[in-house]
Protein backbone atom coordinates (compact mmCIF):
# COMPACT_ATOMS: atom_id res chain seq x y z
CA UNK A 1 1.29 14.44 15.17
CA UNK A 2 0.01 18.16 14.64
CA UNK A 3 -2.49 19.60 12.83
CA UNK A 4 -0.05 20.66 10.50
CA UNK A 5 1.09 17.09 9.55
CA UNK A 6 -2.55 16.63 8.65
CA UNK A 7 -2.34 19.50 6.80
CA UNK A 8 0.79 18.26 4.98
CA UNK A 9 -0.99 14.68 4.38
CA UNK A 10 -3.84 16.61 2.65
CA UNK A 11 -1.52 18.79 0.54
CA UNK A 12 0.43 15.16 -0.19
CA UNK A 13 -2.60 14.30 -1.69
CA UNK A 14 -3.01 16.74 -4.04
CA UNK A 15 -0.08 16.13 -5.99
CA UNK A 16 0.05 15.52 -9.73
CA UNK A 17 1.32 11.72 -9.34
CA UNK A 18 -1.30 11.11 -6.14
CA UNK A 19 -4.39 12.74 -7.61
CA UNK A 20 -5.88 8.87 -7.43
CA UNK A 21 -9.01 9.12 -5.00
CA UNK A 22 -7.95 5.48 -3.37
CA UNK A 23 -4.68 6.72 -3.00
CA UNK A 24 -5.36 10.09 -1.28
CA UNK A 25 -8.15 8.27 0.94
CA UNK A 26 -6.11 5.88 2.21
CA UNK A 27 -3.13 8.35 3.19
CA UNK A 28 -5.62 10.76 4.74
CA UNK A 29 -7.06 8.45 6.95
CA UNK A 30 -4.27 7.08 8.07
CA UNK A 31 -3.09 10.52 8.91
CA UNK A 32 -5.99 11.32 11.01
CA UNK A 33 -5.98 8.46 12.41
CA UNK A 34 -2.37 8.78 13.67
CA UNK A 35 -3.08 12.21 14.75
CA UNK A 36 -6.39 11.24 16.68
CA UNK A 37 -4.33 8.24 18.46
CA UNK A 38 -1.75 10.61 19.36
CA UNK A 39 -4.34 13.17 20.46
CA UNK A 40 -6.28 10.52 22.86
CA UNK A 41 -3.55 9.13 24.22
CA UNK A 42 -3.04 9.94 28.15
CA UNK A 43 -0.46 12.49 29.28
CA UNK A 44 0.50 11.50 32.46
CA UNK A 45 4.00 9.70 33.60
CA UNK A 46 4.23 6.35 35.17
CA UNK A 47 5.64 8.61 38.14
CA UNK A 48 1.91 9.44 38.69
CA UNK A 49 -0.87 7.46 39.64
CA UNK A 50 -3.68 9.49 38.25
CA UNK A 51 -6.85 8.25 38.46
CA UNK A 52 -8.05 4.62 40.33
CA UNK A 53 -5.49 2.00 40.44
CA UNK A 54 -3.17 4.31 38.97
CA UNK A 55 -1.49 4.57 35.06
CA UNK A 56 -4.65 3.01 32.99
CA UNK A 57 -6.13 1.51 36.46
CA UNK A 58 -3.41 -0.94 36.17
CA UNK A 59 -2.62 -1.48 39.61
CA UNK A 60 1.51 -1.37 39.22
CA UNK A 61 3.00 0.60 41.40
CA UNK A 62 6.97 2.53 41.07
CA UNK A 63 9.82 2.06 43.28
CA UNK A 64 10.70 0.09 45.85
CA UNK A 65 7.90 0.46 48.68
CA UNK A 66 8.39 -1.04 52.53
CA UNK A 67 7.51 -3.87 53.34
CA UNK A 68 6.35 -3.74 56.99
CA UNK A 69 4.80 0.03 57.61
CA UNK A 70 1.79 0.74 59.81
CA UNK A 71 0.91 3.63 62.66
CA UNK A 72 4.48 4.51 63.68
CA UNK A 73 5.89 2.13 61.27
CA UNK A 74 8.07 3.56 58.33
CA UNK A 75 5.33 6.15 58.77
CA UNK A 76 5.99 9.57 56.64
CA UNK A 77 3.33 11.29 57.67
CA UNK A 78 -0.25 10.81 58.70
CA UNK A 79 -2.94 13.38 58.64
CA UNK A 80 -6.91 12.85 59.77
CA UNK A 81 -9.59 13.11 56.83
CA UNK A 82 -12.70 13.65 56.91
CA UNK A 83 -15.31 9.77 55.52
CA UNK A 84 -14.79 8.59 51.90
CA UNK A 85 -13.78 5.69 50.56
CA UNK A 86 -12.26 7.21 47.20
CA UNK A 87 -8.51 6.09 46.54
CA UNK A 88 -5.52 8.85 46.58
CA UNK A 89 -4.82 10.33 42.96
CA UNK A 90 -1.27 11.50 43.01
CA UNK A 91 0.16 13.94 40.24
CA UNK A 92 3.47 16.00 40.79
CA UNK A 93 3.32 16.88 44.45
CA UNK A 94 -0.41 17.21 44.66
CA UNK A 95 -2.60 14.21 46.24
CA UNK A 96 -6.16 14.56 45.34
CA UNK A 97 -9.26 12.94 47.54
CA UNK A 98 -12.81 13.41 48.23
CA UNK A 99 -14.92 13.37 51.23
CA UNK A 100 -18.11 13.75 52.60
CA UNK A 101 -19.57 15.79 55.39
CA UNK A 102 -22.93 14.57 56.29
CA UNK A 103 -22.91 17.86 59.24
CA UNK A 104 -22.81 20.59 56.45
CA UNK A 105 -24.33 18.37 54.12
CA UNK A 106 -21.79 18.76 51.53
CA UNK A 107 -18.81 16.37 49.87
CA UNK A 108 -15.59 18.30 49.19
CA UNK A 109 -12.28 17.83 47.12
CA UNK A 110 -9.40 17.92 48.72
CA UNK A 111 -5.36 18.34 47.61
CA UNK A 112 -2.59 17.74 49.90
CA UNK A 113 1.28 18.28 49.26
CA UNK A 114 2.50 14.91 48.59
CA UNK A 115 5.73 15.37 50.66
CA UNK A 116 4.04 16.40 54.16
CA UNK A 117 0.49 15.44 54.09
CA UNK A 118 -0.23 19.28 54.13
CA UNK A 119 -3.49 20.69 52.77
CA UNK A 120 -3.09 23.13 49.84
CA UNK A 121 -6.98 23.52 49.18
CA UNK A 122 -10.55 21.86 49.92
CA UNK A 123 -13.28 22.77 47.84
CA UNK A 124 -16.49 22.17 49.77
CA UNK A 125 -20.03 21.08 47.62
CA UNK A 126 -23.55 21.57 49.05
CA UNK A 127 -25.43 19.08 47.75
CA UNK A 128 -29.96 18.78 47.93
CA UNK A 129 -29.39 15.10 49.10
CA UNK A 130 -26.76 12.46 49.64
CA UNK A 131 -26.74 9.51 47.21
CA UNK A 132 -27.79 6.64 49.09
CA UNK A 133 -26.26 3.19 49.07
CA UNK A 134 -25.01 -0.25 50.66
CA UNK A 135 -23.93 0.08 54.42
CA UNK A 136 -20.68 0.37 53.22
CA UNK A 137 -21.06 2.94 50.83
CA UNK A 138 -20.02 6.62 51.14
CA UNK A 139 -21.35 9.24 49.34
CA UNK A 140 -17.31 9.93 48.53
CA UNK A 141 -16.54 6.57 47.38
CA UNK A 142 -15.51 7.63 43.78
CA UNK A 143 -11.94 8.77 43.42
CA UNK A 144 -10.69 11.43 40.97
CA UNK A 145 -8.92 12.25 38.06
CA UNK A 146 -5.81 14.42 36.99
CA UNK A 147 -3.56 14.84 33.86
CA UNK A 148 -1.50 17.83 36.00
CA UNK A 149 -4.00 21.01 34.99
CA UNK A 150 -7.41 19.79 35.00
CA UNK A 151 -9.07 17.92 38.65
CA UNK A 152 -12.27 15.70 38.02
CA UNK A 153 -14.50 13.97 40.42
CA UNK A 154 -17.41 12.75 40.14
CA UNK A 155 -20.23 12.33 42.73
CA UNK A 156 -24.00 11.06 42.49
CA UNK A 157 -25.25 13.53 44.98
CA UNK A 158 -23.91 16.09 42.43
CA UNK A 159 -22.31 15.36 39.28
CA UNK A 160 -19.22 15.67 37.35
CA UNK A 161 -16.91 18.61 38.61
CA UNK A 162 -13.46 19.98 37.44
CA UNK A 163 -11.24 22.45 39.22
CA UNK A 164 -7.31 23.51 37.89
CA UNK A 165 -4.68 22.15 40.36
CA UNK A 166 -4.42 25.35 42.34
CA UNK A 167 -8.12 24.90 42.89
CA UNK A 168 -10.30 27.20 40.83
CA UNK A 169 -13.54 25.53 40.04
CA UNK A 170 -13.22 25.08 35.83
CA UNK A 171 -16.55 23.88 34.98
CA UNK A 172 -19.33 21.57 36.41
CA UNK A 173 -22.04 19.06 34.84
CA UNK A 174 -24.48 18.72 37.16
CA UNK A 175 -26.30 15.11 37.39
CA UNK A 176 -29.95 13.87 38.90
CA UNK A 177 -29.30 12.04 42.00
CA UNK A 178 -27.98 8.68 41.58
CA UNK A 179 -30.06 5.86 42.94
CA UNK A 180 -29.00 2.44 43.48
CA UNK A 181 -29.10 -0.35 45.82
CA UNK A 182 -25.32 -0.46 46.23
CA UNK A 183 -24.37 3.13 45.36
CA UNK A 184 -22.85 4.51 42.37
CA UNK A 185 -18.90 4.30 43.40
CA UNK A 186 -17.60 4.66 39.98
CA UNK A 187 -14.62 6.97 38.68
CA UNK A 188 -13.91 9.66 36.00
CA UNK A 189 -10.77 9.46 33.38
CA UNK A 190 -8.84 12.42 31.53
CA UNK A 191 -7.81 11.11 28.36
CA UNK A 192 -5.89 13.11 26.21
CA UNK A 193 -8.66 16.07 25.64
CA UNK A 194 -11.88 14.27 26.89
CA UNK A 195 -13.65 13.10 30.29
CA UNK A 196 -15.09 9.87 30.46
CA UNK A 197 -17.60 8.74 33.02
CA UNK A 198 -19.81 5.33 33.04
CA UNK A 199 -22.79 5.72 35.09
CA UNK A 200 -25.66 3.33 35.69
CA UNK A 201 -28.51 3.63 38.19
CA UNK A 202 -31.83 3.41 38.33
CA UNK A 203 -32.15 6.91 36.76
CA UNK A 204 -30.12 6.91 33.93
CA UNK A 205 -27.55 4.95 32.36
CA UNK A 206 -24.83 6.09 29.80
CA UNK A 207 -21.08 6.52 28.67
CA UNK A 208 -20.14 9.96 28.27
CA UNK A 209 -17.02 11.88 26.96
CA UNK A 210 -16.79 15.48 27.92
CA UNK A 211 -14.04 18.43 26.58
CA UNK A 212 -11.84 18.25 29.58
CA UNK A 213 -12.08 22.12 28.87
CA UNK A 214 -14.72 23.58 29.01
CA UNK A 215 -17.18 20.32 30.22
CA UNK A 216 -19.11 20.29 26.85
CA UNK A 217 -20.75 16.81 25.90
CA UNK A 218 -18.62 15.40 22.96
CA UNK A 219 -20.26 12.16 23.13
CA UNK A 220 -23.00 10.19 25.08
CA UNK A 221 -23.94 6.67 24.46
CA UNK A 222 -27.22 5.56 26.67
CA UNK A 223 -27.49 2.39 28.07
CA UNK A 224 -30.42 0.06 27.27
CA UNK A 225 -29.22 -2.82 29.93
CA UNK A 226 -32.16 -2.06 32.70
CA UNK A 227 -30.72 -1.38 36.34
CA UNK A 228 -31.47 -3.51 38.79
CA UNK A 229 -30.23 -4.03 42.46
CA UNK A 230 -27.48 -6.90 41.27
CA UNK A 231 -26.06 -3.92 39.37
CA UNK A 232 -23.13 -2.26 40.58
CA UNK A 233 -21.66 -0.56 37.86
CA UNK A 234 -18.76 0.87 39.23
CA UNK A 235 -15.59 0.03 36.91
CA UNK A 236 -13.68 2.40 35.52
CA UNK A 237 -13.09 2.54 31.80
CA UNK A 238 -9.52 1.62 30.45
CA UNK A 239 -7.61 2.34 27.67
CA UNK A 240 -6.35 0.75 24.79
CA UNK A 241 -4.46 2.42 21.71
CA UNK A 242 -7.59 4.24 19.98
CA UNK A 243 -10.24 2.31 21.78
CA UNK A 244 -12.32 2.36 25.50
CA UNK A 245 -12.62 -0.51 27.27
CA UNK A 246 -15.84 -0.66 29.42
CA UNK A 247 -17.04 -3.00 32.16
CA UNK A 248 -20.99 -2.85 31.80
CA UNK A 249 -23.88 -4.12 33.12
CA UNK A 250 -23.89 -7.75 31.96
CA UNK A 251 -21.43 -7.11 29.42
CA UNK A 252 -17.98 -5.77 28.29
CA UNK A 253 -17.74 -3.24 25.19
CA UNK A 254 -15.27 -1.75 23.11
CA UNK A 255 -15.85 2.30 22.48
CA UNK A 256 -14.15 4.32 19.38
CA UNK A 257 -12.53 7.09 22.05
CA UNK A 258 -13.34 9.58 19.29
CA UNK A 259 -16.72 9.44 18.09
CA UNK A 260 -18.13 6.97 20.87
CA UNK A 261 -18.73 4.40 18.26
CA UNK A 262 -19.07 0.85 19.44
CA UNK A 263 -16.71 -1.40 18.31
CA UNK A 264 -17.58 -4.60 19.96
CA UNK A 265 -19.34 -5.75 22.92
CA UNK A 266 -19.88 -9.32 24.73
CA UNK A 267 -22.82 -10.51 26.84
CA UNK A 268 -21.86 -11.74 30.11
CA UNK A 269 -23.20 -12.87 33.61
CA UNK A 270 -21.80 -9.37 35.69
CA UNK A 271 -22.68 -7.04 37.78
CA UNK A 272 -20.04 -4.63 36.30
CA UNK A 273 -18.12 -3.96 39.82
CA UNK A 274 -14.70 -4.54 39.16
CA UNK A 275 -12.38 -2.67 36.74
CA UNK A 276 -10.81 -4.35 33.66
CA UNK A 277 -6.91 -4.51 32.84
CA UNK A 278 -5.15 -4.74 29.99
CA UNK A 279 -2.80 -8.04 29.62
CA UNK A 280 -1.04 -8.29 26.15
CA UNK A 281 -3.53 -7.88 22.90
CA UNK A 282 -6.45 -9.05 25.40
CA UNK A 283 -8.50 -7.11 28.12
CA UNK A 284 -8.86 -9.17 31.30
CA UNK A 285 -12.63 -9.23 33.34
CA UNK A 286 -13.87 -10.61 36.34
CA UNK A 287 -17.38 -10.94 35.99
CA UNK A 288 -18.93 -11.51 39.00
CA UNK A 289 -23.15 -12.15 40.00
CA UNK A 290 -24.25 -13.47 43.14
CA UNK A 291 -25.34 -16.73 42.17
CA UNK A 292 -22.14 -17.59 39.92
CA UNK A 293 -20.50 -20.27 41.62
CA UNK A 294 -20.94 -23.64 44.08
CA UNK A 295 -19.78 -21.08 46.72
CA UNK A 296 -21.79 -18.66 46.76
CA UNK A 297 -25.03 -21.17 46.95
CA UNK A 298 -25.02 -22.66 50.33
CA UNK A 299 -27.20 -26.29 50.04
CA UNK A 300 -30.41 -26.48 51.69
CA UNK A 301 -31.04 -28.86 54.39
CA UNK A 302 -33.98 -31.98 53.69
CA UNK A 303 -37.26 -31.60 55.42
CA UNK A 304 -36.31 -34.78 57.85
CA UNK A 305 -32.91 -32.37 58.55
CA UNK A 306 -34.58 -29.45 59.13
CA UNK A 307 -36.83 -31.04 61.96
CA UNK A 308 -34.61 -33.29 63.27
CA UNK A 309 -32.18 -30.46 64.09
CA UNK A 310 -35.23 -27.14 64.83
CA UNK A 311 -38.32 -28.75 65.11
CA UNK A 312 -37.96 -28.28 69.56
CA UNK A 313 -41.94 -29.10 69.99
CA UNK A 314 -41.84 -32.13 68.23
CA UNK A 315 -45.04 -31.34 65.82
CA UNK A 316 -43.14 -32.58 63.04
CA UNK A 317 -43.31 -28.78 61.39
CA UNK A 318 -41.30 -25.97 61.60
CA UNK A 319 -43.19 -22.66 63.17
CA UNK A 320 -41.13 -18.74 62.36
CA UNK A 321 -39.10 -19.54 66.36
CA UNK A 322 -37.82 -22.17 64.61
CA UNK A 323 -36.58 -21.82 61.08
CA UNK A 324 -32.92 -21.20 61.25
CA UNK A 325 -31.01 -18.95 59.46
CA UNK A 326 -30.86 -20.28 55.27
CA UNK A 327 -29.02 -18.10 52.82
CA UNK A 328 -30.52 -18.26 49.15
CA UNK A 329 -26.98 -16.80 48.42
CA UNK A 330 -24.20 -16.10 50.85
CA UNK A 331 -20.55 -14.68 50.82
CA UNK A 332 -19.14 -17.17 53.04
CA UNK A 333 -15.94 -15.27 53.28
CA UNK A 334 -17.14 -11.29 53.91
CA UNK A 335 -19.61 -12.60 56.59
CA UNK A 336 -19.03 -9.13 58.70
CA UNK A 337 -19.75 -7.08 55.83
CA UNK A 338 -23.82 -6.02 56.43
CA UNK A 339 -26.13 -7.31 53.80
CA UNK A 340 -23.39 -10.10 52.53
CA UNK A 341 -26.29 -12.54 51.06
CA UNK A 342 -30.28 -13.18 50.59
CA UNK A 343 -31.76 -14.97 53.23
CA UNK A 344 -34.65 -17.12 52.64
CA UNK A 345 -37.83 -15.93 54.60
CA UNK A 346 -40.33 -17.71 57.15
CA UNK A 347 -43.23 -16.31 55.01
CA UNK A 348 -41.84 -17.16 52.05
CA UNK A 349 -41.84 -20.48 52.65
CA UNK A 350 -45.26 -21.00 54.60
CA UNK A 351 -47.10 -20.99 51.28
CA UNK A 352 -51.11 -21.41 53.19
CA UNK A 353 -49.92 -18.43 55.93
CA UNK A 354 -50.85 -20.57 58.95
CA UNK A 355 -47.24 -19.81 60.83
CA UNK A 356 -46.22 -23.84 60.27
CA UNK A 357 -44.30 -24.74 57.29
CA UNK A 358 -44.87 -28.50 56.36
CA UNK A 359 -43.34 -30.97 53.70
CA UNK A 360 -45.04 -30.23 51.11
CA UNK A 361 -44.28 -26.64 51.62
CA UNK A 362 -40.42 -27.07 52.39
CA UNK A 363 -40.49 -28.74 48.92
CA UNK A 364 -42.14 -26.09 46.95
CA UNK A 365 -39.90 -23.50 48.23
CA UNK A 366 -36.42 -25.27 47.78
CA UNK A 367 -37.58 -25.57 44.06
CA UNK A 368 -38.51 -22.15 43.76
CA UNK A 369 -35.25 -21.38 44.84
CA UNK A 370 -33.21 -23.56 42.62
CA UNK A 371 -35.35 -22.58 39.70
CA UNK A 372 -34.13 -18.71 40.60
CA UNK A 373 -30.45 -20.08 41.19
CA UNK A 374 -30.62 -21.25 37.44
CA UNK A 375 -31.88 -18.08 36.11
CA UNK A 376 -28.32 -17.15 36.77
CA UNK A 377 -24.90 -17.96 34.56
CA UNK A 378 -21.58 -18.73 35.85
CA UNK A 379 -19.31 -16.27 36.11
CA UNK A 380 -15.84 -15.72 35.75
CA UNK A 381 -12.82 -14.18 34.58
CA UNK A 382 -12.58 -13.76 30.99
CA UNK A 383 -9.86 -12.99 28.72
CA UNK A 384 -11.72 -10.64 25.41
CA UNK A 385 -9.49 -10.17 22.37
CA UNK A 386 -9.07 -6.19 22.40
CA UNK A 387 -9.16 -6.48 17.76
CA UNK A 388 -12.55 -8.10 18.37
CA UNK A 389 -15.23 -6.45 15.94
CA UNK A 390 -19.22 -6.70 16.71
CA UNK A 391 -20.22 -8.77 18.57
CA UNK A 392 -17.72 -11.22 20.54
CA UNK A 393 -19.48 -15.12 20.43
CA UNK A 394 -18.26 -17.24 23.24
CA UNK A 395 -15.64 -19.17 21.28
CA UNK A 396 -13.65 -16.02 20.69
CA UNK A 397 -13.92 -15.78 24.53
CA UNK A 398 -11.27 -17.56 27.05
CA UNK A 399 -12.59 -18.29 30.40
CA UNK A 400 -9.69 -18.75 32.22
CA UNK A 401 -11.32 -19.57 35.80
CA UNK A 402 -14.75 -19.75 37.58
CA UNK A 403 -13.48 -20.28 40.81
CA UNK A 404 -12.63 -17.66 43.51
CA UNK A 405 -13.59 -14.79 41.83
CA UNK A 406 -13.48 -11.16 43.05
CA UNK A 407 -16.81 -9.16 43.70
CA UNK A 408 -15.14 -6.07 43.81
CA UNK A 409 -11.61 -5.63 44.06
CA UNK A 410 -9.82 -5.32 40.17
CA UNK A 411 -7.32 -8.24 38.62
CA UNK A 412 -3.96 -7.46 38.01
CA UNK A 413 -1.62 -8.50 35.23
CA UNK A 414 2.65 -8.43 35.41
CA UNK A 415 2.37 -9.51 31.45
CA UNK A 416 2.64 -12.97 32.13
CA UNK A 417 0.38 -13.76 34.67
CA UNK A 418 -2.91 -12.89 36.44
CA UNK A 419 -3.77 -12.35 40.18
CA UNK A 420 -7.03 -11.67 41.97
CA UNK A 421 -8.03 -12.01 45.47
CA UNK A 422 -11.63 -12.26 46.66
CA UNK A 423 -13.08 -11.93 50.18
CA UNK A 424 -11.63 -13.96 53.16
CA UNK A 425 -8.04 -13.15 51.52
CA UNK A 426 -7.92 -15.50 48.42
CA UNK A 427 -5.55 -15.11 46.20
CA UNK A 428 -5.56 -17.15 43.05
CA UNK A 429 -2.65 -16.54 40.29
CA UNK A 430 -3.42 -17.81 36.56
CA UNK A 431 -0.65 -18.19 33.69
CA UNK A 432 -2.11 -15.78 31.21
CA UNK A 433 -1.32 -17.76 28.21
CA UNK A 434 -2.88 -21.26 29.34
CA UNK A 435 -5.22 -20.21 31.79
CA UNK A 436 -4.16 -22.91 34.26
CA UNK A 437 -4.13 -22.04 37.74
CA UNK A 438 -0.41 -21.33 38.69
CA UNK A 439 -1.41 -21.28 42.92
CA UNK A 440 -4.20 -20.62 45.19
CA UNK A 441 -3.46 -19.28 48.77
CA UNK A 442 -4.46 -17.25 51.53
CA UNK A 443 -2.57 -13.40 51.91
CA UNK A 444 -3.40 -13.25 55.43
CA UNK A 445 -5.84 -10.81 55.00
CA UNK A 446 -9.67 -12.23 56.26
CA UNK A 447 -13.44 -10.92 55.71
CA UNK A 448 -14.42 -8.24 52.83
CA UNK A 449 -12.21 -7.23 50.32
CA UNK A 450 -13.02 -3.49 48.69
CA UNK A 451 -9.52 -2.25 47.73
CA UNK A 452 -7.63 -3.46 44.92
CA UNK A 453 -4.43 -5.48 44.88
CA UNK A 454 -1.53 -3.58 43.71
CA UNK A 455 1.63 -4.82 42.26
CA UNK A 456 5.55 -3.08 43.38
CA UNK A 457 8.90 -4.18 43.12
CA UNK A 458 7.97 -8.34 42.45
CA UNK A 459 5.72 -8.02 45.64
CA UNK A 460 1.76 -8.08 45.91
CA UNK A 461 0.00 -5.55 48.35
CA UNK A 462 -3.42 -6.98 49.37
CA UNK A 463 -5.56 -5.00 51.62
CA UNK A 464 -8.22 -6.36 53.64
CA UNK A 465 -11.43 -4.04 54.57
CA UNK A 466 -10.19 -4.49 58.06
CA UNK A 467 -7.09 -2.59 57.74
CA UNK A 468 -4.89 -5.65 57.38
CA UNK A 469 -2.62 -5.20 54.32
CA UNK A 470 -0.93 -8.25 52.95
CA UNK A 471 2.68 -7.78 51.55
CA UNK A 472 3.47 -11.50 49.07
CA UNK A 473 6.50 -12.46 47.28
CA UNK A 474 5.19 -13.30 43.71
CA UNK A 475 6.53 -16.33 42.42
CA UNK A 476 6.18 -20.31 41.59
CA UNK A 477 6.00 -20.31 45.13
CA UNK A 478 4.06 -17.51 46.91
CA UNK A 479 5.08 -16.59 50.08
CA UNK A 480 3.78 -13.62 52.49
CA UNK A 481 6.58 -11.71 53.92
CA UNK A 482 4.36 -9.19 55.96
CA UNK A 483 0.74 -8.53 57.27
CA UNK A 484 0.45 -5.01 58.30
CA UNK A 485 -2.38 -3.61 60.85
CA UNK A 486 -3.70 0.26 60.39
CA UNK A 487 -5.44 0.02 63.40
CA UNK A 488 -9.01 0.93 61.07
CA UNK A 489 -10.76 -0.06 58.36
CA UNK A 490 -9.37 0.31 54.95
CA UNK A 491 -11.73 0.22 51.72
CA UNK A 492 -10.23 2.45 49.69
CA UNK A 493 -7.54 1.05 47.15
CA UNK A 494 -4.12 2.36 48.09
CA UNK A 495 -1.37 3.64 45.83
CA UNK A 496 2.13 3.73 45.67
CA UNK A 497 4.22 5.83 43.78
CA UNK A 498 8.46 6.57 44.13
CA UNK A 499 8.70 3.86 46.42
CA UNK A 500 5.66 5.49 48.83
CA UNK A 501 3.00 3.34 49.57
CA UNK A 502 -0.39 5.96 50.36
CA UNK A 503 -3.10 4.49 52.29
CA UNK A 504 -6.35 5.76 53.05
CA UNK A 505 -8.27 4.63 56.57
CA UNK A 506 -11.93 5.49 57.04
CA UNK A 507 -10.02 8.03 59.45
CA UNK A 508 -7.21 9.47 58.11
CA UNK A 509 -4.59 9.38 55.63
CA UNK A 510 -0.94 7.89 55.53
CA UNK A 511 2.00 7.89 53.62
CA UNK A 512 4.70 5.07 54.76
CA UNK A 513 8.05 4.95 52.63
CA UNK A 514 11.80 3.91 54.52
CA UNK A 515 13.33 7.46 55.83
């Protein structure tokens, strides 16, 4: 709808037999509104994949990808890149990345030609400081954004920054250094005319919505959740009809895309990692927080345990060359990721400070510790009306599992069902309108999980942070027809588009497609 059919609406209006104010009000508004729908919606074809997880961050590939690929195998091309974890954004024949290069001190986006691998341009950043993060973090981690003119990417050493696609810097919004304990890894959107960015760290947290043209601030909504290490807040915002659907710190809200009005919001135990998806007339969450299941909370041992298995000079205590290794929480399944839990401390636990820890003492700390534990709410994955208004009370909610629930990688949703995989390579598929749990199984894929799982031609790609990628018939009966190795570490999500599956190593990048 153009201006003009506003125009006409107005005029409409003004007739003799519609001079009624109701009348003209409604038909106005529902003009605008069309035209403002119309206006926000995104441009790009399902041909692309334009920002993370492709169309919408819905994780569904196009075309009929291999199967088996790897170094050498059904490999297109391959080309060496520079550290970053962001994921490929592929528009036309123009693949967009960053990276970072901690010997000039600068990050840098990068465009290659989609059929070779070839660089067209790199546009190199100087940046005062690197954002600091997790051990896995790179300063690159965020990926960016393209509707086919305008580039975005965002990066908390820096700020927002758009170039055109031949790679003429358009405009910039520079940012105070992000600091976090994880890192702020989240990713910019183009819709229709505006830039959206969610940011949270310890020095400022907001929603914002910028003129894709010229970078001026349309909208900002600050944040009043405080920031604290448990946060991640690193989804992406998705889209649905007039609305923005954001994954927050400890909750889930629903945005007006044109005036940044909230619509509703929801309260939930989450750490805001993972990006939502849209199934049907609901948006689909995984809420994850370290203490949200039996799985994460490894048991303590009893005092008689502890020194009948450590206790080697028989003084019936336990001195700091003999407490063994407790987790307060643990990720039993990303165990060689660094940091993957809390342990519980020697000197935490030997209240009086004389280097033995007694009984009594053992006691008092195991309840301090379960008294934390319950400070915390189950998680899980939650299924939000999207025509919710205000705010959304728990029965309007569907918690469809609390089991097995991703950290970081993003659900996916074929329309019928819904699949996530957490670390160790578990993949758990739930009917979308019952909730029950269609399977549970293993991909193949073992340890940390950063990518996301992506959906192609009735298979499911699952990549490990490894570099093994998982290829599984979906079905009743899941079955995997292929575990691939790159021969590095993959923990950026992947994309396929036309039947090409891209894949980005902590070394270089590939394209694999059958020749």
């Amino acid at each position: 709808m153009t201006q003009d059919n506003v125009n006409h609406a107005v005029a409409t209006c003004e007739r003799e037999d519609l001079r009624k104010p109701e009348f003209g009000l409604v038909v106005l508004r529902a003009a605008v509104g069309l035209w403002l729908s119309t206006l926000l919606m995104p441009t790009n074809t399902l041909a692309d994949w334009p920002q993370f997880r492709g169309v919408n961050s819905s994780g569904i590939g196009t075309g009929v990808p291999p199967l088996r690929f790897g170094p050498g195998k059904n490999e297109l091309w391959k080309v060496g890149m520079a550290p970053g974890h962001s994921s490929p954004c592929i528009v036309d024949e123009r693949i967009f990345l960053t990276t970072c290069d901690a010997a000039t001190q600068s990050v840098a986006v990068r465009c290659l030609e989609r059929s070779s691998g070839k660089t067209l341009w790199q546009n190199d950043i100087r940046v005062d400081e690197f954002e600091a993060g997790h051990p896995s973090f790179n300063p690159a981690s965020s990926t960016p954004a393209c509707d086919g003119r305008h580039v975005v990417a965002y990066f908390g050493s820096y700020g927002l920054i758009c170039f055109d696609i031949t790679g003429e810097k358009l405009w910039d919004v520079k940012m105070p250094l992000a600091k976090s304990f994880g890192g702020n890894a989240t990713s910019p959107v183009i819709v229709g005319d505006r830039v959206v960015l969610y940011r949270g760290n310890y020095v400022d947290h907001f929603l914002l919505a910028l003129d894709k043209q010229t970078g001026k601030e349309l909208w900002k909504i600050p944040q009043d959740e405080p920031i604290n290490g448990e946060m991640a807040c690193t989804a992406v915002p998705v889209v649905a009809g007039d609305k923005l659907i954001v994954h927050t710190a400890r909750s889930i809200q629903a945005i007006d895309l044109a005036s940044g009005e909230q619509i509703w919001f929801t309260k939930c135990a989450t750490t805001a990692t993972s990006t939502p998806v849209i199934a049907g007339d609901e948006v689909i969450v995984a809420a994850w927080n370290k203490m949200g299941e039996p799985a994460l909370r490894p048991t303590f041992p009893t005092f008689e345990k502890l020194i009948a298995e450590n206790d080697k000079n028989s003084d019936q205590r336990i001195g700091p060359e003999e407490f063994p290794e407790l987790w307060i929480f643990h990720r039993p399944d990303g165990a060689e990721a660094p940091m993957n839990g809390g342990k519980i401390r020697f000197k935490g636990a030997d209240r009086n400070r004389d280097g033995k820890i007694t009984a009594r003492e053992w006691s008092q700390q195991v309840a301090d510790i379960e008294k934390f534990r319950a400070g915390h709410e189950t998680h899980g994955i939650l299924a939000i009306p999207i025509g919710s208004q205000g705010q959304v009370d728990v029965d309007s909610i569907r918690t469809l599992e609390t089991q097995g629930i991703p950290e970081v990688p993003s659900p996916l949703s074929d329309g019928e069902r819904i699949y996530f995989v957490k670390n160790g390579g578990v993949l758990t598929c739930l009917d979308l309108k019952t909730g029950n749990i269609v399977y549970r199984t293993r991909t193949g894929g073992r340890g940390t999980h950063y990518a996301s799982p992506l959906i192609a031609n009735g298979n499911i790609y699952s990549t490990a942070g490894d570099g093994t990628i998982s290829v599984l018939k979906l079905g009743d009966n899941p079955e995997v027809v292929a575990t691939n190795d790159m021969q590095d570490n993959v923990y950026a999500t992947p994309a396929i588009v036309d039947g090409v599956i891209y894949v980005r190593t902590h070394s270089a990048m590939y394209a694999f497609g059958k020749e």
